[in-house]
Each structure stands twice: as structure tokens, then as C-alpha cells.
N, C-alpha and C. Protein backbone atom coordinates (compact mmCIF):
# COMPACT_ATOMS: atom_id res chain seq x y z
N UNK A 1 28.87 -24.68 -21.96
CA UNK A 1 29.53 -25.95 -22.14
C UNK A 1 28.57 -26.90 -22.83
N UNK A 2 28.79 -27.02 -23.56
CA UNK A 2 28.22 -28.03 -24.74
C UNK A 2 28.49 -29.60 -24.52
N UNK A 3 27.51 -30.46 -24.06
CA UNK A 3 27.27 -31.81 -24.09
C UNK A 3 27.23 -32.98 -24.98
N UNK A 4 28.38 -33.40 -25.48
CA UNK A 4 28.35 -34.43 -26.66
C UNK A 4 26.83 -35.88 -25.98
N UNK A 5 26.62 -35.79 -27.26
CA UNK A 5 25.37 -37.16 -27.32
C UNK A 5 25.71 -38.55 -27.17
N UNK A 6 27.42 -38.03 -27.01
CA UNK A 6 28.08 -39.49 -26.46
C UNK A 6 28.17 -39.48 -25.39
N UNK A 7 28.42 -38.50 -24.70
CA UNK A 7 28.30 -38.54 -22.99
C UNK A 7 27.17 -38.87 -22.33
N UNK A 8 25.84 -39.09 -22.74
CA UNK A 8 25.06 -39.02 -22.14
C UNK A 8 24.31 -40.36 -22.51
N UNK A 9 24.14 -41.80 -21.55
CA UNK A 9 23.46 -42.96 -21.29
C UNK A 9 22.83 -42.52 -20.88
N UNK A 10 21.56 -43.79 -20.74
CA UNK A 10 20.18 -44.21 -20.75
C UNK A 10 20.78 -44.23 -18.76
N UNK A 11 21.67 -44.54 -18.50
CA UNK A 11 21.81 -44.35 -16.76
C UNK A 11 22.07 -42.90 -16.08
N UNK A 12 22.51 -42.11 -17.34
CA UNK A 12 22.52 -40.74 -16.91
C UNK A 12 21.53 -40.19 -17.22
N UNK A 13 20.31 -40.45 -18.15
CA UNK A 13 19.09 -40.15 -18.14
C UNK A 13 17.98 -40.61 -16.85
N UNK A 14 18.40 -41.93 -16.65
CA UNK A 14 17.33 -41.73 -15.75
C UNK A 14 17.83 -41.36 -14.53
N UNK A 15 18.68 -41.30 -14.08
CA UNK A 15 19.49 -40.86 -12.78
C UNK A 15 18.86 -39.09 -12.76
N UNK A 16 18.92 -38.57 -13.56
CA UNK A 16 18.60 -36.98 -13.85
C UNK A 16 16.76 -37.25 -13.72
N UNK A 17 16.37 -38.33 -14.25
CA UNK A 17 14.88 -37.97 -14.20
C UNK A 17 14.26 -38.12 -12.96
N UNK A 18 15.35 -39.32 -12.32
CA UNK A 18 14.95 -39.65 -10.44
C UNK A 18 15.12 -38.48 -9.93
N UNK A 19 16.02 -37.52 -10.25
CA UNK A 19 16.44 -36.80 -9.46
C UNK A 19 15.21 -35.55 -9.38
N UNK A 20 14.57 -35.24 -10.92
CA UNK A 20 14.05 -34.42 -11.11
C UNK A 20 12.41 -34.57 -10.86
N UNK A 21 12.02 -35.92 -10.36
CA UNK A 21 10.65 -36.05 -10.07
C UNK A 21 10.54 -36.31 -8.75
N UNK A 22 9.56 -35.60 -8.20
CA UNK A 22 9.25 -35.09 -7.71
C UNK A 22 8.59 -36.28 -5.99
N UNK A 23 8.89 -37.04 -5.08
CA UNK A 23 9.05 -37.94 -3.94
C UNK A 23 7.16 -37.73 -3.94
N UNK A 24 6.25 -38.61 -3.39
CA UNK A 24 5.65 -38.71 -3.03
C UNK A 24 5.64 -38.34 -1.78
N UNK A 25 4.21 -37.28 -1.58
CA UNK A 25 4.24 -36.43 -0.53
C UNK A 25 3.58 -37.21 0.44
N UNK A 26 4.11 -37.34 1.80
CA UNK A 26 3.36 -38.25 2.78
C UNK A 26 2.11 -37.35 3.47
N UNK A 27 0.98 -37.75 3.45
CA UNK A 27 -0.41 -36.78 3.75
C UNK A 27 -0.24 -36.71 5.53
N UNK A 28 0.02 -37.21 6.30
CA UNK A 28 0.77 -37.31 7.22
C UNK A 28 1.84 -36.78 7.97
N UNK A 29 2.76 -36.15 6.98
CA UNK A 29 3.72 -35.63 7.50
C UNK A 29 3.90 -33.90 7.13
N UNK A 30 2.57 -33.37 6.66
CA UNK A 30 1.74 -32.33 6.85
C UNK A 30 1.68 -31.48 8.01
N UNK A 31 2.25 -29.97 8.25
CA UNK A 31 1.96 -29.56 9.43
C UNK A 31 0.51 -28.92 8.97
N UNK A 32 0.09 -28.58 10.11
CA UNK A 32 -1.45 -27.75 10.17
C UNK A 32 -1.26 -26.06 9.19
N UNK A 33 -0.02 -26.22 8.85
CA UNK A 33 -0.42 -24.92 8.29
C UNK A 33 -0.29 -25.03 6.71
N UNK A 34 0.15 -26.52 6.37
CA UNK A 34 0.43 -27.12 5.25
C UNK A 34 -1.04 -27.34 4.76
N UNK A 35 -2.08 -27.76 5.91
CA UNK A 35 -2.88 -28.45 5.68
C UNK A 35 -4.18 -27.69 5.38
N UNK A 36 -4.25 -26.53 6.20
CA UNK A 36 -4.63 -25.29 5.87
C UNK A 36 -4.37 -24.93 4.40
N UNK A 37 -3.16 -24.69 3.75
CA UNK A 37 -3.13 -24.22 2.59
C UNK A 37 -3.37 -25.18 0.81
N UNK A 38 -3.27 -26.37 1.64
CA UNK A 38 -4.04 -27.68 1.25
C UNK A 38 -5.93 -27.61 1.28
N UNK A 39 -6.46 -26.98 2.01
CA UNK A 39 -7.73 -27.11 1.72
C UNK A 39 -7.83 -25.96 0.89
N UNK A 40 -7.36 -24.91 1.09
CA UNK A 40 -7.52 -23.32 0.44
C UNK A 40 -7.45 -23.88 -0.71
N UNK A 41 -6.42 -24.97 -1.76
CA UNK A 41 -6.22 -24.75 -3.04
C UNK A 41 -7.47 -25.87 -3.17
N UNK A 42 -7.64 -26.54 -2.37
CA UNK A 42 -8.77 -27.43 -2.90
C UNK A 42 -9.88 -26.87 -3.30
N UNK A 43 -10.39 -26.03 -1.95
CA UNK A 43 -11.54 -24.82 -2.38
C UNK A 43 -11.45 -24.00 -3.42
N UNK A 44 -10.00 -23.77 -4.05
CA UNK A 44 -9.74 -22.92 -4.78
C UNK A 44 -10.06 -23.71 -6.39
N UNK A 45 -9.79 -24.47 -6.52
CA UNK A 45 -9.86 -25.62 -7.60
C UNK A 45 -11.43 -26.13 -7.79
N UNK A 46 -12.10 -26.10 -6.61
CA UNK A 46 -13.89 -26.33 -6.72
C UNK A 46 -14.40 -24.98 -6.92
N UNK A 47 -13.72 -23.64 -6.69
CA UNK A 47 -14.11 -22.41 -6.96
C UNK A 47 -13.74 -22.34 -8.88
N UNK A 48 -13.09 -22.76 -9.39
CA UNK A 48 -12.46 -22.60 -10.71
C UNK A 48 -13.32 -23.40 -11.21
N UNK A 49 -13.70 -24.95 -10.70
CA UNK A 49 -15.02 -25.36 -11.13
C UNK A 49 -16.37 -25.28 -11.35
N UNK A 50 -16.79 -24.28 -10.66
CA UNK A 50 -18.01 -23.69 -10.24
C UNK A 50 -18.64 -24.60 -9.98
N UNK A 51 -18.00 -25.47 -8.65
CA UNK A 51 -18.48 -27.09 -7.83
C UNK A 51 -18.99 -27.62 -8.67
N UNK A 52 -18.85 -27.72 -9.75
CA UNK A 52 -19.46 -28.57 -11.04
C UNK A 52 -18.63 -30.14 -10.90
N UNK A 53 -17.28 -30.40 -11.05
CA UNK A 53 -16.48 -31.29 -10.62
C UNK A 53 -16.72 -31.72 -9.21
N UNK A 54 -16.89 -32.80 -8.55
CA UNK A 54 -16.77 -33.63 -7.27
C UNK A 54 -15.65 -33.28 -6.65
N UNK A 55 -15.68 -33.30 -5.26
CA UNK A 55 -14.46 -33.33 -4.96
C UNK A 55 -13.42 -34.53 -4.71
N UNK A 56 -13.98 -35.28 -4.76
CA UNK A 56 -13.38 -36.73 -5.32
C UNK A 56 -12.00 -36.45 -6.54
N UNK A 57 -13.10 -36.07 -7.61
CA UNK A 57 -12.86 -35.87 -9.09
C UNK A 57 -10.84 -35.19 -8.57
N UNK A 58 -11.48 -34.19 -7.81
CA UNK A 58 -10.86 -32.47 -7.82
C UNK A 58 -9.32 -33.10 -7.05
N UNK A 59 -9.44 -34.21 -5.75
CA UNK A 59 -8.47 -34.55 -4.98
C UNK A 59 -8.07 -35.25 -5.76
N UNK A 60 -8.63 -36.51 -7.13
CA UNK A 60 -8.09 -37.39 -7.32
C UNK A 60 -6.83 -36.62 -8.70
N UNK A 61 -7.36 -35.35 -8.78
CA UNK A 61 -6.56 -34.51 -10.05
C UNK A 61 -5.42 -34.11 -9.28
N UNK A 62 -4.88 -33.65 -8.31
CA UNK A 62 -4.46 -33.01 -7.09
C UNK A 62 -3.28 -34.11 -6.70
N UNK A 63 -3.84 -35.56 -6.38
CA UNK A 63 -3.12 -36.69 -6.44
C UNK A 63 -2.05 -36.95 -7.32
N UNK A 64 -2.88 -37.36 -8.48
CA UNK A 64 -1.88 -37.48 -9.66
C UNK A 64 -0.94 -36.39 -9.81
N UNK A 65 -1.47 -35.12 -10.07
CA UNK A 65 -0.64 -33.95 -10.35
C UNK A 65 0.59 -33.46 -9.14
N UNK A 66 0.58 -33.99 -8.65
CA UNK A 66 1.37 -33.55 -7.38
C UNK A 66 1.82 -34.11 -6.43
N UNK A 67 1.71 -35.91 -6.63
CA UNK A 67 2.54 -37.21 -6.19
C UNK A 67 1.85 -36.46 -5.04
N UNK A 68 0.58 -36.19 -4.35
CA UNK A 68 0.25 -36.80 -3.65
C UNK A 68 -1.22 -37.61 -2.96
N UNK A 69 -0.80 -37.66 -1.98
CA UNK A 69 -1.83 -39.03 -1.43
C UNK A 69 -3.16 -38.29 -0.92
N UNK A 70 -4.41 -37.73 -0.99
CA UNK A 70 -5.02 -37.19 0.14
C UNK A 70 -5.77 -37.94 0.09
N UNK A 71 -6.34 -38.88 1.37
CA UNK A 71 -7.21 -39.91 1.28
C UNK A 71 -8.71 -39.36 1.28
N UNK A 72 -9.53 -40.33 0.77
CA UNK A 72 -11.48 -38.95 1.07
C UNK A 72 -11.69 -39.65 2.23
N UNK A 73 -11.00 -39.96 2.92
CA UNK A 73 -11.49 -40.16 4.64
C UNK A 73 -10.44 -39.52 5.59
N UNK A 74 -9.96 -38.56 4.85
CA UNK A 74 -8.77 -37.64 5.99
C UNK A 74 -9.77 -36.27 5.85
N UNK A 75 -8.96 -35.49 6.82
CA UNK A 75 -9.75 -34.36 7.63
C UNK A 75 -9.60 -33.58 6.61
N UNK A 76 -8.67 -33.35 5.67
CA UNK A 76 -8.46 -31.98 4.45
C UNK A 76 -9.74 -32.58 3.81
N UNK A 77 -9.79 -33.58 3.68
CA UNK A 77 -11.16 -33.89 2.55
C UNK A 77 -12.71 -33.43 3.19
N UNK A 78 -12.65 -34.02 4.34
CA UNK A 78 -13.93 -34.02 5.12
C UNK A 78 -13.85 -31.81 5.16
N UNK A 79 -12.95 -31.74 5.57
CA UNK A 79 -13.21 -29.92 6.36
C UNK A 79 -13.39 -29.44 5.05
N UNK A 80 -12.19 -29.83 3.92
CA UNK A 80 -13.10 -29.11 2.40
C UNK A 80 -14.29 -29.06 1.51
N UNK A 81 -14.59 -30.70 2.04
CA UNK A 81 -16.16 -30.98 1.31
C UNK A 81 -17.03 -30.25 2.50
N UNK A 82 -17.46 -29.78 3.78
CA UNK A 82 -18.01 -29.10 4.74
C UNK A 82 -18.00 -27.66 4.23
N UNK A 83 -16.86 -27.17 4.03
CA UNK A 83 -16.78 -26.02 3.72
C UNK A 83 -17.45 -25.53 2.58
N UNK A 84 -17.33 -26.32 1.33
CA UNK A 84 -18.05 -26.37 -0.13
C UNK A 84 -19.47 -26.38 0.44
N UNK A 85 -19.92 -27.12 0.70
CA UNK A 85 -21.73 -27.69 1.48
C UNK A 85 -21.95 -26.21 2.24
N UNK A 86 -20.95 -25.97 2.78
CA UNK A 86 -21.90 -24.83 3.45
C UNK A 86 -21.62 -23.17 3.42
N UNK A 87 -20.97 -23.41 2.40
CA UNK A 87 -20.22 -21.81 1.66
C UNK A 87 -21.40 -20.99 1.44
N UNK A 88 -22.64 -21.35 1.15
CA UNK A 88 -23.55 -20.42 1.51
C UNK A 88 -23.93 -19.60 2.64
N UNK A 89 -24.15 -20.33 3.56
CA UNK A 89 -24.49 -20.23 5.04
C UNK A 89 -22.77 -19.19 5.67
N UNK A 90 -21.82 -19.57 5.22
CA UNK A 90 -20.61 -19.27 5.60
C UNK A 90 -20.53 -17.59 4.75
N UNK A 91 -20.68 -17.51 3.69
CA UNK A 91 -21.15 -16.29 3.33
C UNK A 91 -21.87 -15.18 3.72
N UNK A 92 -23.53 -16.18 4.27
CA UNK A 92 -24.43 -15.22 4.70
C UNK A 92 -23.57 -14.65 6.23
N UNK A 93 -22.89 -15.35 6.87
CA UNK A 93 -21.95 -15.00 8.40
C UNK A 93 -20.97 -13.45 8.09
N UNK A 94 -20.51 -13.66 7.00
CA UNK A 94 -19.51 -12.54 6.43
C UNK A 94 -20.04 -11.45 5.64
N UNK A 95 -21.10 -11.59 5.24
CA UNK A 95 -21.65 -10.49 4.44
C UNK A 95 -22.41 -9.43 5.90
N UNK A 96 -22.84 -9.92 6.85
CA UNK A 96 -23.17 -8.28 7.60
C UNK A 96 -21.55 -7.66 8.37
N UNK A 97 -20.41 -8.28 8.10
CA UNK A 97 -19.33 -7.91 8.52
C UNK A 97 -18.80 -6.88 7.41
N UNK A 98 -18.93 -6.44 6.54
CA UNK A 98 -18.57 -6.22 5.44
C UNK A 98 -19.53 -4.33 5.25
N UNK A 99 -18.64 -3.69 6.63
CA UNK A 99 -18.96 -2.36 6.29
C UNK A 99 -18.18 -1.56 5.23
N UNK A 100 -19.23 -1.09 4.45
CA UNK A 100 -19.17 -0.59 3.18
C UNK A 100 -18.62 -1.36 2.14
N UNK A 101 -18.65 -2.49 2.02
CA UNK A 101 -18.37 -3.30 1.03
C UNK A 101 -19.50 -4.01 0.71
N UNK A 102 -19.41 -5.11 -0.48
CA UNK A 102 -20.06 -5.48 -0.91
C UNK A 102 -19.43 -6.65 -1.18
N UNK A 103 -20.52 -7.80 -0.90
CA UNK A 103 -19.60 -9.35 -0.98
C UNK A 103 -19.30 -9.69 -2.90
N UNK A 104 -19.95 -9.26 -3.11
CA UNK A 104 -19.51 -9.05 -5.13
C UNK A 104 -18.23 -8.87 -5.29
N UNK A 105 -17.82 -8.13 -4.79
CA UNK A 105 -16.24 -7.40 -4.26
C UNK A 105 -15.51 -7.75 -4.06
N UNK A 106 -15.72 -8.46 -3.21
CA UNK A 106 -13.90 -9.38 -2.78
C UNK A 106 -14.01 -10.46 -3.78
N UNK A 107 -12.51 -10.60 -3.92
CA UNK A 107 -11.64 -11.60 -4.48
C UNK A 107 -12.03 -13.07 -3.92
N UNK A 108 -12.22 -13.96 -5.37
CA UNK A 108 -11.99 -15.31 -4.60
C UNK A 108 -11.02 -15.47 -3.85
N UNK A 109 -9.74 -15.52 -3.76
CA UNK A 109 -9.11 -15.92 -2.73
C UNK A 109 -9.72 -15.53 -1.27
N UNK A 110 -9.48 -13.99 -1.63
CA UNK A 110 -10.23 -13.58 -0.27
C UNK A 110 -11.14 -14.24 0.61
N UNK A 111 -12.23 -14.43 -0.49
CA UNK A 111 -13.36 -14.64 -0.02
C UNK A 111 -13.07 -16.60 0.63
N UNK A 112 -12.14 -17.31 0.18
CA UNK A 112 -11.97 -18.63 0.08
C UNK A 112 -11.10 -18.63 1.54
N UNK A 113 -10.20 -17.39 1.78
CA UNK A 113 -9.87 -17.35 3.11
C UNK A 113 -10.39 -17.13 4.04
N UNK A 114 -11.25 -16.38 3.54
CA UNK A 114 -12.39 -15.93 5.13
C UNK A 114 -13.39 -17.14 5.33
N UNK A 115 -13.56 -17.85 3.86
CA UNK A 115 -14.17 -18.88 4.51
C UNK A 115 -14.31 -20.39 5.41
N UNK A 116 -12.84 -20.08 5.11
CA UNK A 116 -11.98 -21.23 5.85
C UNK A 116 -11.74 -20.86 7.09
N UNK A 117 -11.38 -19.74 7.32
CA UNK A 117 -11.18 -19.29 8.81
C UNK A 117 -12.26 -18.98 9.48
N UNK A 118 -13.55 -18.55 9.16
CA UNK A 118 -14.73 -18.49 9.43
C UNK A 118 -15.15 -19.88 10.41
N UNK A 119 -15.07 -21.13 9.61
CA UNK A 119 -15.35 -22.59 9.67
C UNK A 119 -14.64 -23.16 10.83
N UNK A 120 -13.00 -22.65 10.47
CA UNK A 120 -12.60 -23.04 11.72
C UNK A 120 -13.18 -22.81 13.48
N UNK A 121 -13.04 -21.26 13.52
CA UNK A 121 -13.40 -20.01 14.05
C UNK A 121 -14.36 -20.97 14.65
N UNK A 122 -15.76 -21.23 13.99
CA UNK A 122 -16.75 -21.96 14.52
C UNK A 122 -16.64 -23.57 14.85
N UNK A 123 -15.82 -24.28 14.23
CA UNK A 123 -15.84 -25.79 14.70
C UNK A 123 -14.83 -25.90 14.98
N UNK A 124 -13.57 -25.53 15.50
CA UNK A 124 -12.77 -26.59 15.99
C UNK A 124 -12.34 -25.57 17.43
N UNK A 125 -11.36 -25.94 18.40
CA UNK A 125 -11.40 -25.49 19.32
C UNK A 125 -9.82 -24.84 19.27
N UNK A 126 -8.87 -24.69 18.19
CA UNK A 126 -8.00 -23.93 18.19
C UNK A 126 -8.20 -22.25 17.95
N UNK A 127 -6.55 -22.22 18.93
CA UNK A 127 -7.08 -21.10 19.85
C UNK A 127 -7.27 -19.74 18.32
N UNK A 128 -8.22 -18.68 18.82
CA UNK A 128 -8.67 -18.10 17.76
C UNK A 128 -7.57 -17.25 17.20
N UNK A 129 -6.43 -17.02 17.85
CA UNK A 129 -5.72 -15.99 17.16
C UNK A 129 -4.30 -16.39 16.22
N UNK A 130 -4.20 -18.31 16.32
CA UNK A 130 -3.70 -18.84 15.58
C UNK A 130 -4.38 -19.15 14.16
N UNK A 131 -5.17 -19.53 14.21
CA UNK A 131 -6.71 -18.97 13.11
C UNK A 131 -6.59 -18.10 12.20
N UNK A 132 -6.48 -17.19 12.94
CA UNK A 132 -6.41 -15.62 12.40
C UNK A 132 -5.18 -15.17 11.88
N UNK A 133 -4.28 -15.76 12.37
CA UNK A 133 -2.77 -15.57 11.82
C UNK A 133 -2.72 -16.16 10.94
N UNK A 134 -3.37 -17.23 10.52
CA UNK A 134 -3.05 -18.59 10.15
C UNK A 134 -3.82 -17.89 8.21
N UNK A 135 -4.96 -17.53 8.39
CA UNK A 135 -5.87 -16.45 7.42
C UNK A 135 -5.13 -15.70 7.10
N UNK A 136 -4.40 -14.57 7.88
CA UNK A 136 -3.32 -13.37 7.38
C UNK A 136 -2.26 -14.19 6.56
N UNK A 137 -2.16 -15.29 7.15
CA UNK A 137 -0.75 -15.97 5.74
C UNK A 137 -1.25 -16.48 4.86
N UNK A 138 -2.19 -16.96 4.73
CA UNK A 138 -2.77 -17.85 3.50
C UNK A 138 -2.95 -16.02 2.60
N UNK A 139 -4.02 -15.23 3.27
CA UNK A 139 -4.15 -14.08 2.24
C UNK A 139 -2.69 -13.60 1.44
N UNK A 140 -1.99 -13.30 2.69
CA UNK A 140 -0.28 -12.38 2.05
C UNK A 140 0.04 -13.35 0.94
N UNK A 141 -0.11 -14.79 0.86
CA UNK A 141 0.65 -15.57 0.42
C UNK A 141 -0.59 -15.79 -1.69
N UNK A 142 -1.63 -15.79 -1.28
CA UNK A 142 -2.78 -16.12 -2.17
C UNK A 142 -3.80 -15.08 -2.57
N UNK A 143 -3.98 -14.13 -2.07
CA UNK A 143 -5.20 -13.49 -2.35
C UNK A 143 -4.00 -11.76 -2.74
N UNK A 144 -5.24 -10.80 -2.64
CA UNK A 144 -4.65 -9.60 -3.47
C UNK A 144 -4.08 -8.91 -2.74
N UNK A 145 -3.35 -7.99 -2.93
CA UNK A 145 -2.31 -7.06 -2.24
C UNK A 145 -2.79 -6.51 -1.00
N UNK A 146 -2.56 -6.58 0.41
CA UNK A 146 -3.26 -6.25 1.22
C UNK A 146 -4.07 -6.60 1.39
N UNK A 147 -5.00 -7.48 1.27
CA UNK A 147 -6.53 -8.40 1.68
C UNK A 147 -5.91 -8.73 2.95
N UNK A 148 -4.71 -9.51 3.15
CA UNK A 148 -4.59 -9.93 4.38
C UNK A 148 -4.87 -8.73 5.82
N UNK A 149 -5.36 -7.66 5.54
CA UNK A 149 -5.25 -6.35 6.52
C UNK A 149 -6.99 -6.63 6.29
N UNK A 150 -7.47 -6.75 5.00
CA UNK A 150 -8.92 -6.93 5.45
C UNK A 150 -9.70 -8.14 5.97
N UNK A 151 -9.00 -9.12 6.12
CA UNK A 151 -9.05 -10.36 6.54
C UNK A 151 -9.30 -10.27 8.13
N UNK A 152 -7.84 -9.99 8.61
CA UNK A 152 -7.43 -9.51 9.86
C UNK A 152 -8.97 -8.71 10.32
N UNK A 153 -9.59 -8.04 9.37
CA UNK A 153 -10.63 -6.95 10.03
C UNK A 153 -11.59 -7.82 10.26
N UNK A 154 -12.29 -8.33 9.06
CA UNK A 154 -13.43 -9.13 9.08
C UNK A 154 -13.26 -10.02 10.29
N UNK A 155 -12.44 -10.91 10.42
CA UNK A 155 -12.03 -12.04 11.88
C UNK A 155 -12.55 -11.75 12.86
N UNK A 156 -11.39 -10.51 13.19
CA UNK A 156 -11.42 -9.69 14.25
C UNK A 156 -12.80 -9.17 14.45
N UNK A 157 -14.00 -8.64 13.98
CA UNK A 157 -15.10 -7.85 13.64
C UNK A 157 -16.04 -9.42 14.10
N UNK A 158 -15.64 -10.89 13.79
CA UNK A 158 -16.50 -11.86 13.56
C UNK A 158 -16.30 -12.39 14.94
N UNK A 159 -14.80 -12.63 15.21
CA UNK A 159 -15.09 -12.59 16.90
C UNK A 159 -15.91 -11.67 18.02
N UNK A 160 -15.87 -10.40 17.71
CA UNK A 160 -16.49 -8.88 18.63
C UNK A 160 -18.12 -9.55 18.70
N UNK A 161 -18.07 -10.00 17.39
CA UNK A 161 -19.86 -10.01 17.02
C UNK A 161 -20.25 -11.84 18.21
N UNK A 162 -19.39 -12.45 17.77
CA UNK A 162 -19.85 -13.82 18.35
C UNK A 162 -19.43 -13.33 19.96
N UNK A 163 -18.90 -12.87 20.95
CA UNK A 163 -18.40 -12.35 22.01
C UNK A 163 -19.98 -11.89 22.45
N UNK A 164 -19.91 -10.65 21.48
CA UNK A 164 -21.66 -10.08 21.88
C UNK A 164 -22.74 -11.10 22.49
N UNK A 165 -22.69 -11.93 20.61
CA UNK A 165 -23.70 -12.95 21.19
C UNK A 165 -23.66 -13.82 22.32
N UNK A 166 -22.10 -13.90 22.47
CA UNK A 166 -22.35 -14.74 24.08
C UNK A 166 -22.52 -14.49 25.62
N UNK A 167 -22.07 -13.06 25.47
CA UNK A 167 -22.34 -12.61 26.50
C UNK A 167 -23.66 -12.36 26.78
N UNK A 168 -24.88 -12.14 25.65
CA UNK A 168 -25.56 -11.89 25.81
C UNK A 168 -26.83 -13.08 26.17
């Protein structure tokens, strides 16, 4: 069906453009698993940078591009800039987990999931196997075919090991 150029006002244009852009996302009305996959792309976006870009820079691109708000004094900012700062240290934790592999090996995503769940795992006090579930969806959903099964391992393998250490 073909649209004459007479049918169509400047009120049916913008009525179609309201319709088609896109509401400002309230940072707030975020569940935790939203927020989770909110830091993953952040990390993922300072990984594409090779942390060369701020994360300032990185949220304020993120903002614009995607009507929304993330303030640099909310927790996605603070837990992603933590995570960046200490992705070394968070590495060296995952690399003796990593039988017969080699940390060269995995996939950024991968590697951007384990490091997020790693972080959690260690600082916050949710319970560990929502965590871990929480890692298996970000992988199925972001990283490579089945990672989420090696995800699941590494976790699982990172709890056994911290268990050790405490019992001991």
C-alpha cells in the first residue's frame, strides 16, 4: 500500500517519531539482573577500549546513546570502575582455576563474566548461587556457545577453593 505525500503532515511525522524514540530509561527502576548486564556492557565497552577511554567518557557515551541516565555516583558506576581497577588481581584469582586452559583462551565476554561474578562472589553478601546463575545468564546470553557450562565450572571450582581456605 502505497502512501501519497499528501497524506502525510508534519503531525503525523512527529507523532510516528514520538512513538519511535525511544522513553528515557529510569536508572532506578533497574532490577539487579538488569544491572548486572549493565555493568557487563560497560566492562565490555572499556574492554573494546583497551581502558584507554574513562569511564566517565564510556557512561557518558552509553547515556546519550541509549536515553539513559547512569549517574558516576550510583553502584553500576562505582562496581564497574572497581572491577576495571582490579581486573588484574581478579584475573590472577581465575587463572589457577583454569585446568588445562589457558587464560589467553577465553573469550572476552567470558572472561568479563567471570570477572564480574568473581567480584561479586567476594564483596557483596548475595547469596552465592544467585551469582552464579546470575553469570550462567549473562554467558548464554553474551559470551560463546556453551561458556556458560564453563563459567558454571570455574564459580563452582572458586567457591570449593575459598571453602578450603576457610575451613582451613
Amino acid at each position: 500500500m502505497a502512501i501519497s505525500s499528501d497524506a502525510i503532515n508534519s503531525d503525523t511525522i512527529t507523532l510516528v517519531e514520538e512513538e519511535l524514540r525511544p522513553e528515557d530509561i529510569s536508572y532506578n527502576d533497574l532490577s539487579r539482573r538488569e544491572t548486572r548486564s549493565l555493568i557487563f556492557h560497560l566492562l565490555y565497552a572499556a574492554e573494546a577500549f583497551d581502558y584507554e577511554s574513562s569511564l566517565e567518557a564510556i557512561v557518558d557515551n552509553f547515556n546519550h546513546g541509549f536515553a539513559l541516565h547512569i549517574p558516576t555516583d550510583s553502584e553500576v558506576f562505582s562496581v564497574t570502575q572497581t572491577i576495571i581497577n582490579n581486573r588484574d588481581i581478579l584475573d590472577n584469582e581465575i587463572k589457577p582455576l583454569l585446568h588445562n586452559w589457558r587464560f589467553d583462551r577465553i573469550g572476552v565476554c567470558t572472561k568479563l563474566v567471570l570477572r564480574l561474578a568473581l567480584w561479586e562472589l567476594r564483596n557483596t553478601p548475595t547469596d552465592h548461587s544467585i551469582i552464579i546463575n546470575e553469570a550462567i545468564e549473562l554467558a548464554k546470553c553474551f559470551a560463546e556457545k556453551d561458556a556458560f557450562k564453563f563459567v558454571n565450572g570455574i564459580l563452582d571450582e572458586a567457591l570449593k577453593e575459598e571453602a578450603v581456605v576457610t575451613a582451613s
